[in-house]
PDB file of N, CA and C in Angstrom:
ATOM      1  N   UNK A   1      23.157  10.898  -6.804  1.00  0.00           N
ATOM      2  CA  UNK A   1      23.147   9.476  -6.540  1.00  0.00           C
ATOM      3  C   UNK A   1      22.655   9.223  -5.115  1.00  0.00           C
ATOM      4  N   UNK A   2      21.440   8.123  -4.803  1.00  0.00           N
ATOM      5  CA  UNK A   2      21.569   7.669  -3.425  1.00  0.00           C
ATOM      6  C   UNK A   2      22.137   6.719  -3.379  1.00  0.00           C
ATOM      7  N   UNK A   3      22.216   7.023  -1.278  1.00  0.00           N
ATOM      8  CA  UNK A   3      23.012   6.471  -0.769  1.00  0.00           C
ATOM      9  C   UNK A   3      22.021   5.276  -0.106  1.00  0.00           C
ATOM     10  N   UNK A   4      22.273   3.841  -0.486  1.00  0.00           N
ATOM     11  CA  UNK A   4      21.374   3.032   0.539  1.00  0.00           C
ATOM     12  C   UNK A   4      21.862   2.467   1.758  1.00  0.00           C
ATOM     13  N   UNK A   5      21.166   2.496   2.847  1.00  0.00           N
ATOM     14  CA  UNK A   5      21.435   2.695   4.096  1.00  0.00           C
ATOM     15  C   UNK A   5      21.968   0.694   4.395  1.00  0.00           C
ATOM     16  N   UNK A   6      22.786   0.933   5.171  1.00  0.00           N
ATOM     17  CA  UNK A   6      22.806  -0.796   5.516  1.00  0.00           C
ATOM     18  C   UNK A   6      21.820  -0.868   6.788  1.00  0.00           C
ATOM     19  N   UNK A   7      21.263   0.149   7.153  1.00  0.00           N
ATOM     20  CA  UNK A   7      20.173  -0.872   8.295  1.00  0.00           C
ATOM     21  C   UNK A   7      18.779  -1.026   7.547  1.00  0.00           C
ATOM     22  N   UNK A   8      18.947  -1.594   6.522  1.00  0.00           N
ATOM     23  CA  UNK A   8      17.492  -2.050   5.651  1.00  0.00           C
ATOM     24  C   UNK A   8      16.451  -3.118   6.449  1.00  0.00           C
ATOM     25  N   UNK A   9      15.368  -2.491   6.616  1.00  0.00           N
ATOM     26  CA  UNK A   9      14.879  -3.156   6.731  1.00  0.00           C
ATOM     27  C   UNK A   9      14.197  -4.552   5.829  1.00  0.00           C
ATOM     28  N   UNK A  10      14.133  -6.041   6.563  1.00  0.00           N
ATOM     29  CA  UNK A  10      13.909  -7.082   5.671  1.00  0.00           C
ATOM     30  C   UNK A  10      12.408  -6.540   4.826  1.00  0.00           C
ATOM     31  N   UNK A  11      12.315  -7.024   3.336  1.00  0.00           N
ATOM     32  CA  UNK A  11      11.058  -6.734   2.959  1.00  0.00           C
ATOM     33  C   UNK A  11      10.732  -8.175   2.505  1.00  0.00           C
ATOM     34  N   UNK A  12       9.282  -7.943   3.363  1.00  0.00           N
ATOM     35  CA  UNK A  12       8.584  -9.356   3.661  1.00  0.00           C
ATOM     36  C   UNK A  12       7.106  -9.247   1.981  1.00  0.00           C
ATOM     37  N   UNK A  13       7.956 -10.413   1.644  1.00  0.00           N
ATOM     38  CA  UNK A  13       6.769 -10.590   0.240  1.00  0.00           C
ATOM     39  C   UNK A  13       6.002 -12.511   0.305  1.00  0.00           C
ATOM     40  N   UNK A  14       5.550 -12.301   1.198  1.00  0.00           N
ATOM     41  CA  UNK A  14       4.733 -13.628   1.763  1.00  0.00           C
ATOM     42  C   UNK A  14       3.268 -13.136   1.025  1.00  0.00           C
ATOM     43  N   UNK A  15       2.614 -14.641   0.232  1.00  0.00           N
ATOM     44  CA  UNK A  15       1.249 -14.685   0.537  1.00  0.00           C
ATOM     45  C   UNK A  15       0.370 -14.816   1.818  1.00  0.00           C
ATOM     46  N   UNK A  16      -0.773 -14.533   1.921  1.00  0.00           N
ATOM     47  CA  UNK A  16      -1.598 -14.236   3.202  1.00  0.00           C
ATOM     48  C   UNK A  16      -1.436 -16.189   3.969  1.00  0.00           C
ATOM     49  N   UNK A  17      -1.680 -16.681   3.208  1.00  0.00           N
ATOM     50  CA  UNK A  17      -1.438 -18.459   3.564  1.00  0.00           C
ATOM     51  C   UNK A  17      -0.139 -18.552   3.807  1.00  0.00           C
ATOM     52  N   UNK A  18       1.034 -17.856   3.316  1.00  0.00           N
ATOM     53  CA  UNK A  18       2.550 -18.297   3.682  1.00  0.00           C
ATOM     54  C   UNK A  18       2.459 -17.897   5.387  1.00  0.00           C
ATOM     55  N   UNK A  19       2.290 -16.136   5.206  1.00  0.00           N
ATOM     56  CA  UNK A  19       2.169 -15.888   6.632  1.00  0.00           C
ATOM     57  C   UNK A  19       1.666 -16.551   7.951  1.00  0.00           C
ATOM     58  N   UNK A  20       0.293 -16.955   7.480  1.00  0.00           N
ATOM     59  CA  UNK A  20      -0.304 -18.166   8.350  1.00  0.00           C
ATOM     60  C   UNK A  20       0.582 -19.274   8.827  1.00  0.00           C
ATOM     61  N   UNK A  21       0.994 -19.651   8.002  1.00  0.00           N
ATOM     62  CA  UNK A  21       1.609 -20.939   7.863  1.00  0.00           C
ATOM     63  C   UNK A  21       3.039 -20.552   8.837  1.00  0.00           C
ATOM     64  N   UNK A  22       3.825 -19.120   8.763  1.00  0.00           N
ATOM     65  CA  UNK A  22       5.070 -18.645   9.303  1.00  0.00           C
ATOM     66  C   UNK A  22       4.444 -18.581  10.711  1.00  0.00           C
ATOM     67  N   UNK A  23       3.280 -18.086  10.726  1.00  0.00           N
ATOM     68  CA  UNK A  23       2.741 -17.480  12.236  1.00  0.00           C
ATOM     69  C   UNK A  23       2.730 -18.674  13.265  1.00  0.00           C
ATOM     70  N   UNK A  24       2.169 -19.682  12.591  1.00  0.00           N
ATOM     71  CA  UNK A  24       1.597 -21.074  13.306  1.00  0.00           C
ATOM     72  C   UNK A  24       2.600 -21.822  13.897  1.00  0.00           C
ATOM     73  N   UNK A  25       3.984 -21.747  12.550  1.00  0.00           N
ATOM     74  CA  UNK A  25       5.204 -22.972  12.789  1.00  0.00           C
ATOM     75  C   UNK A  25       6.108 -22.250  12.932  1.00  0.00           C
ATOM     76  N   UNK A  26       6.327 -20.988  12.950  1.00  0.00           N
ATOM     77  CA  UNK A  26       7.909 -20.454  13.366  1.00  0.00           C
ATOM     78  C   UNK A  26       7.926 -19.889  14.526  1.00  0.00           C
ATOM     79  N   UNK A  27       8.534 -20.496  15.725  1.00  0.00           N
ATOM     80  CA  UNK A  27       8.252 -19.677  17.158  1.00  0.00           C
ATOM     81  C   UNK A  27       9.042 -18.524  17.103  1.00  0.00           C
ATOM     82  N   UNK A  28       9.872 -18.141  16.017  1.00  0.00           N
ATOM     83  CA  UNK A  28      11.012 -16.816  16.204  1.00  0.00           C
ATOM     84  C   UNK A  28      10.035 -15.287  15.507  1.00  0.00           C
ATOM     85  N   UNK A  29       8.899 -16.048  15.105  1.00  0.00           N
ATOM     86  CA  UNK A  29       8.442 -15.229  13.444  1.00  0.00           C
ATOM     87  C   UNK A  29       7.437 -14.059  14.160  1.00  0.00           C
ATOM     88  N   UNK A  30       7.147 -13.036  13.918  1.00  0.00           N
ATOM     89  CA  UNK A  30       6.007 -11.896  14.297  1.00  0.00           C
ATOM     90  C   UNK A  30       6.007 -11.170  13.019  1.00  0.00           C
ATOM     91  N   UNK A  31       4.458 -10.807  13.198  1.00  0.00           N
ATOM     92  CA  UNK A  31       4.591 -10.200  11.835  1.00  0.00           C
ATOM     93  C   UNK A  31       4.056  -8.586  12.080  1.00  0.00           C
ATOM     94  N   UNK A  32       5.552  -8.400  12.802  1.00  0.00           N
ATOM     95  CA  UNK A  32       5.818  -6.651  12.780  1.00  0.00           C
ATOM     96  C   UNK A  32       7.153  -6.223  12.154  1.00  0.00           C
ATOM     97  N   UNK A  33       6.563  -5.313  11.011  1.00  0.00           N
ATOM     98  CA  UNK A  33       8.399  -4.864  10.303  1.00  0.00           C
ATOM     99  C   UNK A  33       9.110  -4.409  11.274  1.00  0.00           C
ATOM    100  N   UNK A  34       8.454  -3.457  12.799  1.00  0.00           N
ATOM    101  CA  UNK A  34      10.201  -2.599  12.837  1.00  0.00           C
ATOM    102  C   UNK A  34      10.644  -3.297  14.024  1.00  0.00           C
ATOM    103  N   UNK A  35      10.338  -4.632  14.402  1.00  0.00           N
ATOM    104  CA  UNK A  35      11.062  -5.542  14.747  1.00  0.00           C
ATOM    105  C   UNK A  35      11.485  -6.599  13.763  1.00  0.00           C
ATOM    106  N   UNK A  36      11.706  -6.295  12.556  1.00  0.00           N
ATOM    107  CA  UNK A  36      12.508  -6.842  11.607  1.00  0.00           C
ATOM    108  C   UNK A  36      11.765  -8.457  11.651  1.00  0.00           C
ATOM    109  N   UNK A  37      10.126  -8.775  12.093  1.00  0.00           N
ATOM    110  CA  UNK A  37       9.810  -9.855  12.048  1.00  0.00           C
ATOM    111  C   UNK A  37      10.266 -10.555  13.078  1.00  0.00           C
ATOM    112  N   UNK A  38      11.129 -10.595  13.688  1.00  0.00           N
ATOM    113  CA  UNK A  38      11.517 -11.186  15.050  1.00  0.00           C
ATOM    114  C   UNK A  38      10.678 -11.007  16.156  1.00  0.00           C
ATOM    115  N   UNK A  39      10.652 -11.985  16.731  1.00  0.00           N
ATOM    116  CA  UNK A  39       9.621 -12.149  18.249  1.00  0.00           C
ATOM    117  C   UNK A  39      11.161 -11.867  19.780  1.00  0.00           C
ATOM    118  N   UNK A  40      12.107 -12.123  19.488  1.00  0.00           N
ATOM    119  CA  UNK A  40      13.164 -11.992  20.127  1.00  0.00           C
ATOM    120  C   UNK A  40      13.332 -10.345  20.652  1.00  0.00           C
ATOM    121  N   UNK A  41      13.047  -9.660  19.295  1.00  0.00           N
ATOM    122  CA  UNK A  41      13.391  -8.021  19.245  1.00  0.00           C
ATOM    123  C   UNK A  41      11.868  -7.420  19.799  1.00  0.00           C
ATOM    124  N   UNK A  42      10.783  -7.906  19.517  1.00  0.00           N
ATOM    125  CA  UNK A  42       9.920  -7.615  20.262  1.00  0.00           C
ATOM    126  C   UNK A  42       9.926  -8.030  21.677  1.00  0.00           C
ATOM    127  N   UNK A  43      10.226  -8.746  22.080  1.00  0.00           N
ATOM    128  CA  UNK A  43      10.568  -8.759  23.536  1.00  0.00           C
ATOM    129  C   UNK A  43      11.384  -8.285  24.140  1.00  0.00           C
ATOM    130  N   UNK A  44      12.135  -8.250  23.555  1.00  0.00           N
ATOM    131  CA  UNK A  44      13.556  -6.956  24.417  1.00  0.00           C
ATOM    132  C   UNK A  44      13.129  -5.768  24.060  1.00  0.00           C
ATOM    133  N   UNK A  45      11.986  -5.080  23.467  1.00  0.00           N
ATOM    134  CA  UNK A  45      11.213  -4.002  23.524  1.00  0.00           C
ATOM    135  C   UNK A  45       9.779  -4.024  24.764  1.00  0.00           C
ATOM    136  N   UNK A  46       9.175  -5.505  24.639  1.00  0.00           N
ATOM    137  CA  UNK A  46       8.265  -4.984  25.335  1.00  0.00           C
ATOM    138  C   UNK A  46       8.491  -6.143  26.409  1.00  0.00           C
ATOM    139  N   UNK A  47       9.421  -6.847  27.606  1.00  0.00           N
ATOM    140  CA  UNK A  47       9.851  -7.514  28.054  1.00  0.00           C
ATOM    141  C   UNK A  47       8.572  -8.101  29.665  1.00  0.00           C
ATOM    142  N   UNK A  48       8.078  -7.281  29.675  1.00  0.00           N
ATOM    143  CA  UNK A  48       6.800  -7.677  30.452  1.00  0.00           C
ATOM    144  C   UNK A  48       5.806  -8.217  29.616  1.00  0.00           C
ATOM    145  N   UNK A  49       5.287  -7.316  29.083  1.00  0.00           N
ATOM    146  CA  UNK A  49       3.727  -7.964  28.320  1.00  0.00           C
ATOM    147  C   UNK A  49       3.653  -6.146  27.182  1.00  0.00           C
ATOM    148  N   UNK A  50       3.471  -6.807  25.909  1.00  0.00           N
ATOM    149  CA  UNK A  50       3.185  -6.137  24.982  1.00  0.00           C
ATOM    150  C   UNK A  50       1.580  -5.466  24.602  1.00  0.00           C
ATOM    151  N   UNK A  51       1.204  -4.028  24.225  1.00  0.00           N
ATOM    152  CA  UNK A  51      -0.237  -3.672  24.013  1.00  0.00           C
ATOM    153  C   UNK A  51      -0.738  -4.703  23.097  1.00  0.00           C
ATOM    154  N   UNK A  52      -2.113  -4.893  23.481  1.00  0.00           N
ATOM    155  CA  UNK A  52      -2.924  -5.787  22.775  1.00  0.00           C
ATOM    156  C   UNK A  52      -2.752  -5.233  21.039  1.00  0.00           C
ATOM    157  N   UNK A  53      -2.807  -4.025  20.332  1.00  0.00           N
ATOM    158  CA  UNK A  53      -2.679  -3.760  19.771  1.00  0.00           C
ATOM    159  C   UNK A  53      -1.710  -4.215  18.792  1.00  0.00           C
ATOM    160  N   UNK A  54      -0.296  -4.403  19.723  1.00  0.00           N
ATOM    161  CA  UNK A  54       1.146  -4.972  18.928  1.00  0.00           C
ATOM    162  C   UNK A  54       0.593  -6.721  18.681  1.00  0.00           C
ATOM    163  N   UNK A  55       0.055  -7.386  19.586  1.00  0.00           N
ATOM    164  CA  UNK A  55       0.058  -8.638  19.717  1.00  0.00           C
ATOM    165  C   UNK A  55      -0.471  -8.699  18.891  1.00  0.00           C
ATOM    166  N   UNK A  56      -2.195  -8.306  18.383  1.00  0.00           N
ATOM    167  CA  UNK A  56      -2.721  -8.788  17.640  1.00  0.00           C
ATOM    168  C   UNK A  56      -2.164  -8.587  16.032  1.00  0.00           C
ATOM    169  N   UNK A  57      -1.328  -7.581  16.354  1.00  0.00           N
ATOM    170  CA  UNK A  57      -0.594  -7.343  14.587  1.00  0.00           C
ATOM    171  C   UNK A  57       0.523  -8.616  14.192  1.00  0.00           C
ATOM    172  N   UNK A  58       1.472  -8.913  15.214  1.00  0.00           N
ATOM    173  CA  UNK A  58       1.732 -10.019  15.154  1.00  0.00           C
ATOM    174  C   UNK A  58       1.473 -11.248  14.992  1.00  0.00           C
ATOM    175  N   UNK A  59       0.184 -11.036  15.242  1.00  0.00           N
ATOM    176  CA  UNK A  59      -0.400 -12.788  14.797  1.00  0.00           C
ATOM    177  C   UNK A  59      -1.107 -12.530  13.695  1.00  0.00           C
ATOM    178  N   UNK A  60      -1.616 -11.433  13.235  1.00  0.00           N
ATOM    179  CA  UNK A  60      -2.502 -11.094  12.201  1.00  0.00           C
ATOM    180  C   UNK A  60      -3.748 -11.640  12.164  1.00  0.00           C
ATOM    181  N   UNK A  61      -4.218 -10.686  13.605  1.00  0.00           N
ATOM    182  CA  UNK A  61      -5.629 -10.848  14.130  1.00  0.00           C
ATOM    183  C   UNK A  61      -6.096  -9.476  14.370  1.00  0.00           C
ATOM    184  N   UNK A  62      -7.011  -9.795  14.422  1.00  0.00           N
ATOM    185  CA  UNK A  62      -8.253  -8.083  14.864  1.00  0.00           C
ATOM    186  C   UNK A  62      -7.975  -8.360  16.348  1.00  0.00           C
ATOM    187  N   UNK A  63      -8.591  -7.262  16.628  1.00  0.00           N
ATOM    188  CA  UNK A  63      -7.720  -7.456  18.534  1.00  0.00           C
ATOM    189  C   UNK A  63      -8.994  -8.030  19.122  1.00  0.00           C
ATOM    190  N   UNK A  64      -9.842  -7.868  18.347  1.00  0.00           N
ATOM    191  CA  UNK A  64     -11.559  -8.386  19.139  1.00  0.00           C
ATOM    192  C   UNK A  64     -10.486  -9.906  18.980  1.00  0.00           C
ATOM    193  N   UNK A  65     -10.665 -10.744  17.548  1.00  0.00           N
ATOM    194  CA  UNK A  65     -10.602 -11.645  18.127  1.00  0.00           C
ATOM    195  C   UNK A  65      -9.518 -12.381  18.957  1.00  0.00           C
ATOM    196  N   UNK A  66      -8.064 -11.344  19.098  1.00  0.00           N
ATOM    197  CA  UNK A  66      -7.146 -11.851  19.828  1.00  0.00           C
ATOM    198  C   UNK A  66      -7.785 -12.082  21.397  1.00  0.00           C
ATOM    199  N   UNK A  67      -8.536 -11.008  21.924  1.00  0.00           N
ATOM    200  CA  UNK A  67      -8.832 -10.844  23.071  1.00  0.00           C
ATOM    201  C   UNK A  67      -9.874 -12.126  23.435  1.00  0.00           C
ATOM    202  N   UNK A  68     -11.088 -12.379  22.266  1.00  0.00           N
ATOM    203  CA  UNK A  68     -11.614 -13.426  22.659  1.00  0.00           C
ATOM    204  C   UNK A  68     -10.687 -14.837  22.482  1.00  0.00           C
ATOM    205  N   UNK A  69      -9.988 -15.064  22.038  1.00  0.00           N
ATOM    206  CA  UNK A  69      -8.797 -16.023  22.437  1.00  0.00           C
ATOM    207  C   UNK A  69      -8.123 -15.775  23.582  1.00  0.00           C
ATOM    208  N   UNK A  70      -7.925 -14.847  23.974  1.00  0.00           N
ATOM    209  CA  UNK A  70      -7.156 -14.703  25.194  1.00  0.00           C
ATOM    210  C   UNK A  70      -8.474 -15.404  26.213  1.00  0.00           C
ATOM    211  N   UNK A  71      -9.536 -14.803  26.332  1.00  0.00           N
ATOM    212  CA  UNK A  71     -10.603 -15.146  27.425  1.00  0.00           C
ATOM    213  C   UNK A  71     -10.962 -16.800  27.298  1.00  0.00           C
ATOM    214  N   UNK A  72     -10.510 -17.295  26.114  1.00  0.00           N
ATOM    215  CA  UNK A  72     -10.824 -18.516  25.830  1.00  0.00           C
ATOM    216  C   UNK A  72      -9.562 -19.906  26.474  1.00  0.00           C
ATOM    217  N   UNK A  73      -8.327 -18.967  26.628  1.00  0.00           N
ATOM    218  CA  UNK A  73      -7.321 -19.695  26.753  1.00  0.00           C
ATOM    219  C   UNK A  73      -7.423 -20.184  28.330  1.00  0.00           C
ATOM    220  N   UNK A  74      -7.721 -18.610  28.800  1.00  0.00           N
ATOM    221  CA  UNK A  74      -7.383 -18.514  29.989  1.00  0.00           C
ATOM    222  C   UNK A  74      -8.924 -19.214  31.014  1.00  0.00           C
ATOM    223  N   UNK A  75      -9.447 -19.464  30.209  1.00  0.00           N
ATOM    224  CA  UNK A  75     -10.790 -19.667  30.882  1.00  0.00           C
ATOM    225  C   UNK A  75     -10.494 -21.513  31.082  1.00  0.00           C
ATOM    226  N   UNK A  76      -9.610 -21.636  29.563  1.00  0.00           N
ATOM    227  CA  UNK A  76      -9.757 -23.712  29.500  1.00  0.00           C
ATOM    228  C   UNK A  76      -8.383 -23.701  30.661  1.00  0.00           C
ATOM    229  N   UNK A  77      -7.413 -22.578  31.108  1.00  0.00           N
ATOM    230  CA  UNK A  77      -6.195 -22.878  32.050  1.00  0.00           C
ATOM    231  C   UNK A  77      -6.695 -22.872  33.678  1.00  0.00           C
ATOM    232  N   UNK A  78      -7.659 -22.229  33.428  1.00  0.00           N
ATOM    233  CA  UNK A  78      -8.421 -22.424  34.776  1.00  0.00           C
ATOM    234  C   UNK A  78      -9.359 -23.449  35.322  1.00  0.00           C
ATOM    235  N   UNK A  79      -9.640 -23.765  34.030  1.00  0.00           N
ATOM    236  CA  UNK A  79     -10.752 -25.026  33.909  1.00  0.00           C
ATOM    237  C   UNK A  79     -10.038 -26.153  34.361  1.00  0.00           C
ATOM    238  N   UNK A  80      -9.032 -26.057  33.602  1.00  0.00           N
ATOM    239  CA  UNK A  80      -7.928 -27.519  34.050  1.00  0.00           C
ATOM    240  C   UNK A  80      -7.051 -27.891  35.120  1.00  0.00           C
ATOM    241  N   UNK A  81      -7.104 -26.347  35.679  1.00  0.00           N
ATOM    242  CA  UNK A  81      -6.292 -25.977  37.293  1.00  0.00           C
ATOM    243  C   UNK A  81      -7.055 -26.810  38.696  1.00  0.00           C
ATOM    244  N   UNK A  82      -8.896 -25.857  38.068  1.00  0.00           N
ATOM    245  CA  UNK A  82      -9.321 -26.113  39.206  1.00  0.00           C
ATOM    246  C   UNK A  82      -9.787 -24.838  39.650  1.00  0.00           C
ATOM    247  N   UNK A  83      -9.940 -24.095  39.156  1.00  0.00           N
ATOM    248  CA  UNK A  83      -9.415 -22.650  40.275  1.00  0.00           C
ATOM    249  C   UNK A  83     -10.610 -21.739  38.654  1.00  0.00           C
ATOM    250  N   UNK A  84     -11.436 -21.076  39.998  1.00  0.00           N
ATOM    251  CA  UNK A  84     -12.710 -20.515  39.487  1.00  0.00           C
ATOM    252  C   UNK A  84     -12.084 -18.748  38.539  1.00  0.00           C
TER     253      UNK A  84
END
């Protein structure tokens, strides 16, 4: 007989549009299992700044285009600062 463990991990059965939709409107939501989907538990893991790699799995992006969002964000925060 097995034995099932109580630290189960949640199993996430979202369509590709649910996820979207979780990614966009839930500020708690990441979409990494062995932070159990939590953005909370990923930060008390990576509490400075997380590899581009983790981020972009979390949003469920290719890292090209996380990164060109990043250059895009940071380019309109500078734009609006003032500051070259």
């Amino acid at each position: 007989m097995k034995m099932q463990s109580k630290n189960l991990k949640p199993k996430l059965s979202l369509s590709p549009e649910e996820i979207k939709n979780r990614i966009e409107n839930d500020p708690s939501f990441v979409l990494v299992k062995r932070f159990d989907y939590s953005i909370d538990k990923l930060v008390k893991r990576y509490p400075h700044s997380c590899p581009d790699h983790i981020a972009a799995q979390a949003l469920d992006l290719d890292i090209e285009v996380l990164q060109e969002r990043y250059i895009q964000i940071v380019g309109k925060l500078r734009l609006g600062m003032g500051v070259e």
